[in-house]
N, C-alpha and C. Protein backbone atom coordinates (compact mmCIF):
# COMPACT_ATOMS: atom_id res chain seq x y z
N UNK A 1 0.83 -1.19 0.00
CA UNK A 1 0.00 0.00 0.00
C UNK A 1 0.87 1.25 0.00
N UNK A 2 0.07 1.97 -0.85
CA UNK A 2 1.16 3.08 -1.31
C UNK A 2 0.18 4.66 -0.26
N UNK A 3 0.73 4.96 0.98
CA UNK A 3 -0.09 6.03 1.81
C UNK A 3 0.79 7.31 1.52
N UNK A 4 -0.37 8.28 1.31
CA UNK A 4 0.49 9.76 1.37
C UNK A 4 0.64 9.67 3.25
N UNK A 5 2.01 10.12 2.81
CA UNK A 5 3.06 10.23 3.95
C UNK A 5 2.45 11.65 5.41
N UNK A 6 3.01 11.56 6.33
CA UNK A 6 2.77 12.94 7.22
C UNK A 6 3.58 13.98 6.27
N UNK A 7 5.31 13.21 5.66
CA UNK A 7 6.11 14.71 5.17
C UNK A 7 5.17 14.92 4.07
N UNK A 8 4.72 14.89 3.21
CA UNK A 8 4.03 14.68 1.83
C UNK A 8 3.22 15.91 2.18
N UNK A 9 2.37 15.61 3.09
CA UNK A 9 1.53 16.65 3.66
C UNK A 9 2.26 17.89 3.97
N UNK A 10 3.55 17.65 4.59
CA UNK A 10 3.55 19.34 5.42
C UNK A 10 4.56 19.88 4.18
N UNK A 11 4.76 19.25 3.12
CA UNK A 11 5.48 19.51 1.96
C UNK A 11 4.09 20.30 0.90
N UNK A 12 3.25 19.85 1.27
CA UNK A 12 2.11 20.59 0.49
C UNK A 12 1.50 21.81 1.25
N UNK A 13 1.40 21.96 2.74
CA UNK A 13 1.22 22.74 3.21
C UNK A 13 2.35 23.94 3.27
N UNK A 14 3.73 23.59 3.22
CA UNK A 14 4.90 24.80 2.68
C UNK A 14 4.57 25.23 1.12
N UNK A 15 3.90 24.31 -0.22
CA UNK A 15 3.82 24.95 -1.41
C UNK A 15 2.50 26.24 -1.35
N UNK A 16 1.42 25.51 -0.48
CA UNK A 16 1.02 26.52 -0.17
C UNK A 16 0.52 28.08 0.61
N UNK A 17 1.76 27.95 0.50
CA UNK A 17 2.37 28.99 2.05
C UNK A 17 1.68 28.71 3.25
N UNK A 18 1.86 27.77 3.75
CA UNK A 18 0.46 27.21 4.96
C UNK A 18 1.98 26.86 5.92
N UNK A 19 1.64 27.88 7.54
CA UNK A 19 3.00 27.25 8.35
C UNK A 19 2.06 26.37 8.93
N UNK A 20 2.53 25.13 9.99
CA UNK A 20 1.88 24.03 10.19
C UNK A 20 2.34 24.26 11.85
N UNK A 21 1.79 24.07 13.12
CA UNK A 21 2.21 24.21 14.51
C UNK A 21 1.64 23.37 15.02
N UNK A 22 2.18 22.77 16.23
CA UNK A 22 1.42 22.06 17.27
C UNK A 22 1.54 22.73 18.13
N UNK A 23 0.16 22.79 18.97
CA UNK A 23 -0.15 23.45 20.14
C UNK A 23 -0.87 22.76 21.01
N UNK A 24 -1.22 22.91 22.40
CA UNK A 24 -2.11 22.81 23.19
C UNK A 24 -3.54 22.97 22.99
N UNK A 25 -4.62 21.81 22.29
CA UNK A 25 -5.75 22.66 22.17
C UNK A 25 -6.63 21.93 23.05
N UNK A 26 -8.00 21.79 23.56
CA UNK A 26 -9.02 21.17 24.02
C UNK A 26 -8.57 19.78 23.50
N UNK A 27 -9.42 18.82 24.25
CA UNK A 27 -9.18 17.03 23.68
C UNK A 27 -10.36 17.03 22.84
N UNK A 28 -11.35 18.05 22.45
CA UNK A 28 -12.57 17.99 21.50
C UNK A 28 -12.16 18.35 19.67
N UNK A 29 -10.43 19.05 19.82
CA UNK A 29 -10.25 19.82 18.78
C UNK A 29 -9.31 18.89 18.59
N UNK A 30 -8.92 18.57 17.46
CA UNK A 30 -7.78 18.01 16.53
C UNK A 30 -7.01 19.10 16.16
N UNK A 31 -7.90 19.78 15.02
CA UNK A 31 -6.66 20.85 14.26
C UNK A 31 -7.69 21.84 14.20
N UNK A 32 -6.99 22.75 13.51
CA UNK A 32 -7.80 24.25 13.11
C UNK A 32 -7.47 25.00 11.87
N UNK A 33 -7.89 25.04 11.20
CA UNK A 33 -7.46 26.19 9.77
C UNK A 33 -8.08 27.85 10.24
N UNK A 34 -6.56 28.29 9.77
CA UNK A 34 -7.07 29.96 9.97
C UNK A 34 -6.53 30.50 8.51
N UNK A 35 -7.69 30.82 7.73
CA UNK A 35 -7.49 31.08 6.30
C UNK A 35 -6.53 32.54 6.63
N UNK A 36 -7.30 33.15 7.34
CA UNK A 36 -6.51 34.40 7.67
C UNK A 36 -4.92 34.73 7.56
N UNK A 37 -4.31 34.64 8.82
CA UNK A 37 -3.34 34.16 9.26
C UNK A 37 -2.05 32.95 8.16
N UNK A 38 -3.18 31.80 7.46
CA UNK A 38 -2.27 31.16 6.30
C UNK A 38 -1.64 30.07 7.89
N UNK A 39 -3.00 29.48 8.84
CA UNK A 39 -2.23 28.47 9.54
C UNK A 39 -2.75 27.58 10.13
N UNK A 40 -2.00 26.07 10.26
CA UNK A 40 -3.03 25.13 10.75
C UNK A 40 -2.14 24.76 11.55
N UNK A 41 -3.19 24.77 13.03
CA UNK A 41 -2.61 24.30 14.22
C UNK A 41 -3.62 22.76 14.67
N UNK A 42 -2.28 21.65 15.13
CA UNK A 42 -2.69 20.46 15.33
C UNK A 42 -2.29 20.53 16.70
N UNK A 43 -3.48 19.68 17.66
CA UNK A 43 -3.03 19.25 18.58
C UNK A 43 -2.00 18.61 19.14
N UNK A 44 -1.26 18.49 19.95
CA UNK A 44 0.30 18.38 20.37
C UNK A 44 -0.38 16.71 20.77
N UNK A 45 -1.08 16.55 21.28
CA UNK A 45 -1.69 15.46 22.06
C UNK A 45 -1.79 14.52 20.68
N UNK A 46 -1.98 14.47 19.74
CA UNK A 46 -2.35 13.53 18.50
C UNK A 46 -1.13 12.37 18.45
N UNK A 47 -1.70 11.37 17.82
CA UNK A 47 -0.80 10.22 17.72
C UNK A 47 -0.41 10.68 16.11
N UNK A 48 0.35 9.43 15.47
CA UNK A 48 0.57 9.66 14.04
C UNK A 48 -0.26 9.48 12.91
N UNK A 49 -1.46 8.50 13.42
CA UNK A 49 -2.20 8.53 12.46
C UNK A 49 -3.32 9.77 12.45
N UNK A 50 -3.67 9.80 13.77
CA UNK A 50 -4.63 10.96 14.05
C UNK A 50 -3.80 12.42 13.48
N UNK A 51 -2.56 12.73 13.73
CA UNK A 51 -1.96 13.75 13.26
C UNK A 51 -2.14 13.65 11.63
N UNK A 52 -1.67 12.92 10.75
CA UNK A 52 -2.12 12.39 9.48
C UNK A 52 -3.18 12.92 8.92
N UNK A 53 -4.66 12.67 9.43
CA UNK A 53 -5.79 12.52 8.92
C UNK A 53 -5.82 14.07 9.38
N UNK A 54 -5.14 14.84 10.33
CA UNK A 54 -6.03 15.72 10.73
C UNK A 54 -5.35 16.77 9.75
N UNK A 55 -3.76 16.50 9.25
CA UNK A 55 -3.29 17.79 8.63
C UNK A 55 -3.95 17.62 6.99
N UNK A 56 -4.13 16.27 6.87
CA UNK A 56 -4.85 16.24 5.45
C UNK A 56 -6.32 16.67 5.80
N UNK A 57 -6.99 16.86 6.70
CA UNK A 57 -8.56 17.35 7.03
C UNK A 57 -7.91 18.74 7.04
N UNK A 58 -7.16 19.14 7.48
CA UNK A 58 -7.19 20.98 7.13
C UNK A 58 -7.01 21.18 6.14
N UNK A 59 -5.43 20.53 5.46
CA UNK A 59 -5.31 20.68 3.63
C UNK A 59 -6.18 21.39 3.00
N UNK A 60 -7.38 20.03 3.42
CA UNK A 60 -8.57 20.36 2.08
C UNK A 60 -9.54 21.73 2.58
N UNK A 61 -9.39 21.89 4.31
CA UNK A 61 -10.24 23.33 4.48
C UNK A 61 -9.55 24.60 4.29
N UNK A 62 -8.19 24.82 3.80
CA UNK A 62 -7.22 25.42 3.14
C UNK A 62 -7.19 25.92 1.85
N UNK A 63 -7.32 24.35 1.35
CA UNK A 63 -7.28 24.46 -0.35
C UNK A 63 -8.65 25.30 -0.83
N UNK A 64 -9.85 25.00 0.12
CA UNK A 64 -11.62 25.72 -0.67
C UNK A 64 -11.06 26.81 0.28
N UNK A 65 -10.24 27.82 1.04
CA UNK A 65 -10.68 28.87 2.28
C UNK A 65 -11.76 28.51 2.77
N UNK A 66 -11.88 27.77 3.34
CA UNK A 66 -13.33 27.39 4.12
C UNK A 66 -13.68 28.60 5.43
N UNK A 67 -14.50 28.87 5.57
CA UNK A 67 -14.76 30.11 6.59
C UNK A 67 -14.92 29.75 8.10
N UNK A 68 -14.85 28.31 8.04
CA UNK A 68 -15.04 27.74 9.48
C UNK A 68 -16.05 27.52 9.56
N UNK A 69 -16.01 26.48 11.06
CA UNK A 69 -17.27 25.98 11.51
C UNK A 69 -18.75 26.36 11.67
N UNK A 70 -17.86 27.80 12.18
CA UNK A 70 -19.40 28.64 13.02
C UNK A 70 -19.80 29.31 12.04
N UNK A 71 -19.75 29.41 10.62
CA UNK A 71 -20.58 30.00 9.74
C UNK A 71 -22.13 29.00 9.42
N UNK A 72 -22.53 29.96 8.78
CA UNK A 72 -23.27 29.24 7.85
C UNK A 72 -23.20 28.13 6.86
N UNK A 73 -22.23 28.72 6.47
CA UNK A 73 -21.65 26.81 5.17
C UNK A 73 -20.92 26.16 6.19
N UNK A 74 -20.58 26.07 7.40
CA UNK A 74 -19.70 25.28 8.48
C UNK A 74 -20.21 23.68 8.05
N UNK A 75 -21.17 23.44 8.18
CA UNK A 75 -21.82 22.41 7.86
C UNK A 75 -21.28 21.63 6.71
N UNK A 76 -21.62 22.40 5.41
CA UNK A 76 -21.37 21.61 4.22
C UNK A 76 -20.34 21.41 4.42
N UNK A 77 -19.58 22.80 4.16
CA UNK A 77 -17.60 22.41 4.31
C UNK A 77 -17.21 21.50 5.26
N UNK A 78 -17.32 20.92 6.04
CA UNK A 78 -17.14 20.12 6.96
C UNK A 78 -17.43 18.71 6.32
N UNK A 79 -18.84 18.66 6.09
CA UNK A 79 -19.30 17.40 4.95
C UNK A 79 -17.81 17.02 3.98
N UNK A 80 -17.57 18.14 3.17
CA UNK A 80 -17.17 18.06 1.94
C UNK A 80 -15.31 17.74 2.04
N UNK A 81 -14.79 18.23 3.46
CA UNK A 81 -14.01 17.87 3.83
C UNK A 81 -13.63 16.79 4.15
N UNK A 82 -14.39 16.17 4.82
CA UNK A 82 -14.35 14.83 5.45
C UNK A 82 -14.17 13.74 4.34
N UNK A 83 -15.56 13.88 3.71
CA UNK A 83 -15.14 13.00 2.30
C UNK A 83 -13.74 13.29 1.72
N UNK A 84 -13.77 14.46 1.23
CA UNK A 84 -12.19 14.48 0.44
C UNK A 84 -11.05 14.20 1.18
N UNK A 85 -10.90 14.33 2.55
CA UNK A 85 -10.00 13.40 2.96
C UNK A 85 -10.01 12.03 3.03
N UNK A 86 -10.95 11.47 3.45
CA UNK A 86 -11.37 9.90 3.17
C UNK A 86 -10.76 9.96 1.90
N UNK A 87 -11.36 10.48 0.58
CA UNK A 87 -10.87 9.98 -0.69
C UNK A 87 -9.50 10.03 -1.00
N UNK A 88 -9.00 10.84 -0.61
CA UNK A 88 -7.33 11.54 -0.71
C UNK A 88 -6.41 10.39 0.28
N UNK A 89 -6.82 9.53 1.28
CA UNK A 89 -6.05 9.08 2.12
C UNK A 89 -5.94 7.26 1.83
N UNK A 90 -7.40 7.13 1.45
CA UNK A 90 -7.73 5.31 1.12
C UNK A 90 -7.93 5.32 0.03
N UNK A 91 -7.45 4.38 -0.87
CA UNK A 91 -7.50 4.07 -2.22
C UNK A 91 -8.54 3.08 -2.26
N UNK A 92 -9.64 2.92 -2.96
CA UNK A 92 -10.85 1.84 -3.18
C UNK A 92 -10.13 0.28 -3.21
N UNK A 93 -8.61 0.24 -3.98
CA UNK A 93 -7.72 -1.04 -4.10
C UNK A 93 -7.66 -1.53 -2.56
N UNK A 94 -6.55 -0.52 -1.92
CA UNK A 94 -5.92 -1.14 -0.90
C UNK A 94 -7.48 -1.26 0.32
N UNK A 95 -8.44 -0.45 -0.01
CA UNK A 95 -9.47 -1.00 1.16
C UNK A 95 -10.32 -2.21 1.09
N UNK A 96 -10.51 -2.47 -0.79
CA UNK A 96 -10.55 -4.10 -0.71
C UNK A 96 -9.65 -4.95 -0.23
N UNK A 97 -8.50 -4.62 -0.45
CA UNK A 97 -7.19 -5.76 -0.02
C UNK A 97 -7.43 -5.74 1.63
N UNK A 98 -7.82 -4.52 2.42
CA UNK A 98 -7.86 -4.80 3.61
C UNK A 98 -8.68 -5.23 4.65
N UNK A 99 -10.02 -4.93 3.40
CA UNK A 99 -11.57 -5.28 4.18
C UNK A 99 -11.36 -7.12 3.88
N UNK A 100 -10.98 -7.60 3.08
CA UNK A 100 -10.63 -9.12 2.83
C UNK A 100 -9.46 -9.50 3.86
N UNK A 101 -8.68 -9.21 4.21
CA UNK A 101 -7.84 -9.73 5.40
C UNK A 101 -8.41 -9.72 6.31
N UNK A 102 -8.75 -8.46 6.80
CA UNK A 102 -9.18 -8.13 8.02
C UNK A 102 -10.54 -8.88 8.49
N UNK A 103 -11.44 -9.16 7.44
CA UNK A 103 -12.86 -9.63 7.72
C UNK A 103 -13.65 -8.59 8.02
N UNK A 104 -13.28 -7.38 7.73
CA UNK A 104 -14.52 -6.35 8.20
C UNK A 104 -14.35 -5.56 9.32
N UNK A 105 -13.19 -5.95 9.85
CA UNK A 105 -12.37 -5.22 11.07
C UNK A 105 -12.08 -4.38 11.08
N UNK A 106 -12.92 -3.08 11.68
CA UNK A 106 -12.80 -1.39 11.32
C UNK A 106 -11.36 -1.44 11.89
N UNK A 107 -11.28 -1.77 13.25
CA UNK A 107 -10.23 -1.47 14.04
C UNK A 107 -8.69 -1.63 12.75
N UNK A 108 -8.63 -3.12 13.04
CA UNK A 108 -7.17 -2.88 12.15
C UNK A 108 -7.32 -2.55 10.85
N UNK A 109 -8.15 -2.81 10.07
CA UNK A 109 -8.54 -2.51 8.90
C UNK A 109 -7.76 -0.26 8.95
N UNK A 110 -8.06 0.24 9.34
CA UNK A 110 -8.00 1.42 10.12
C UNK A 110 -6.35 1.91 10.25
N UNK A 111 -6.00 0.78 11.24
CA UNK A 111 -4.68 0.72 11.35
C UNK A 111 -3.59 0.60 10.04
N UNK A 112 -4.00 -0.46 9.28
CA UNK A 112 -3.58 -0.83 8.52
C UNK A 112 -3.42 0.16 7.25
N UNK A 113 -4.59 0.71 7.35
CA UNK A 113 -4.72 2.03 5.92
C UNK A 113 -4.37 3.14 6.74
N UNK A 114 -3.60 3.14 7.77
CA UNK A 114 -2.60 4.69 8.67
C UNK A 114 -3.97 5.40 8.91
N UNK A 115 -5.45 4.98 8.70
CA UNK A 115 -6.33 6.33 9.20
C UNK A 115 -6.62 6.29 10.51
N UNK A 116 -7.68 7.18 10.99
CA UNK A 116 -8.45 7.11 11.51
C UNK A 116 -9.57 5.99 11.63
N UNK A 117 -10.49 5.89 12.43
CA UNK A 117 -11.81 5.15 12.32
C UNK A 117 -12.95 6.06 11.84
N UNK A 118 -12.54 7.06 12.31
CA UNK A 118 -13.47 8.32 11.76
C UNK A 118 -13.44 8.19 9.92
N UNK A 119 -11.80 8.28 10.00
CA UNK A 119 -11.73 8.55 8.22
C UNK A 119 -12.21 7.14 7.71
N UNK A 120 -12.08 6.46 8.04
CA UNK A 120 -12.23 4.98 6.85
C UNK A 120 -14.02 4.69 7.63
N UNK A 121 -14.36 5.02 8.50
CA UNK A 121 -16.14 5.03 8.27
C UNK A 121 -16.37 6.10 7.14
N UNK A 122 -16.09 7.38 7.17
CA UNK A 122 -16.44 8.19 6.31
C UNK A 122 -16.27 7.79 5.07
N UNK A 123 -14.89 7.12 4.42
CA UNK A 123 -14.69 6.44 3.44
C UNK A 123 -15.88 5.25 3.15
N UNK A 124 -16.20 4.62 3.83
CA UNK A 124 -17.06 3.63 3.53
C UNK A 124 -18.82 4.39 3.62
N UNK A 125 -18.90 5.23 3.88
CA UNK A 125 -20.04 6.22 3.83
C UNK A 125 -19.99 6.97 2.19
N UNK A 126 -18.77 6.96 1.65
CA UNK A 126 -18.98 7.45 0.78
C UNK A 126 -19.18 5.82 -0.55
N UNK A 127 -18.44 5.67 -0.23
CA UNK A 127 -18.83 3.70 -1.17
C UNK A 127 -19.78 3.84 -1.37
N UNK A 128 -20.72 3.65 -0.09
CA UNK A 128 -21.99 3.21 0.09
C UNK A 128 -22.93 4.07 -0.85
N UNK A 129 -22.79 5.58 -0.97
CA UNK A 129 -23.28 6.13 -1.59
C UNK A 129 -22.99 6.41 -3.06
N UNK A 130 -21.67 6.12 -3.40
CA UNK A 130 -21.54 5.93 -4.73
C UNK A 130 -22.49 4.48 -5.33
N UNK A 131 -22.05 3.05 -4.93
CA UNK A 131 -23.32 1.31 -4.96
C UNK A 131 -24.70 2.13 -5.06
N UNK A 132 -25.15 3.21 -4.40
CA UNK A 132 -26.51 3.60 -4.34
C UNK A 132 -26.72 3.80 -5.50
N UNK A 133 -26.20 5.07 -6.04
CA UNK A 133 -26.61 5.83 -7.03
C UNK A 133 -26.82 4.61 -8.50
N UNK A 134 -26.02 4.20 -8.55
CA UNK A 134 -25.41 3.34 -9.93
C UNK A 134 -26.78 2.61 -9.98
């Protein structure tokens, strides 16, 4: 399995002038995008995969300037984030190769693709809705 890397990430966050910090935040907050400013701060407390998922979850609220939570579009952008990290992080290949080992095992299944459980449910939330449509 071929995973975009943590450097990969903070190599994309320097092309786009984005400085990257760990700080002290609440145990409710992961990371934060401040379009303003040009900065995403990750919790100091994060492991490597959780750090992972969370600098590729700002990436993408970076790449649209997303206005944040507490707006009005907080909602969608948030939606639209989530998916595009799911899509950006698990490849449809390697999550067959892993949903077949594993037997269906979020846990290592999870492990195994460096995400989250958050990200690879969301990933499989989006499957599900692509099988729908068709």
């Amino acid at each position: 399995m071929r995973a975009i890397g943590i450097e990969c990430l903070h190599a994309q966050a320097g092309e786009m002038g984005l400085a990257v910090e760990s700080t002290d935040l609440p145990r409710d907050i992961c990371g934060l995008y401040d379009d303003r400013h040009g900065l995403i701060l990750l919790a100091d407390w994060l492991n490597q995969r959780q750090r992972r998922c969370t600098l590729c979850h700002e990436l993408i609220h970076a790449r649209h300037h997303d206005p944040g939570c507490g707006t009005r579009y907080g909602i969608k952008c948030e939606r639209r984030c989530r998916r595009e990290t799911a899509l950006t992080l698990i490849s449809p290949v390697d999550y067959g190769m892993v949903e077949q080992v594993y037997e269906g095992n979020t846990w290592m299944m999870a492990v195994e693709l460096e995400v989250t459980q958050q990200v690879l449910g969301d990933f499989r939330q989006v499957m599900a809705e692509r099988v729908s449509i068709i």
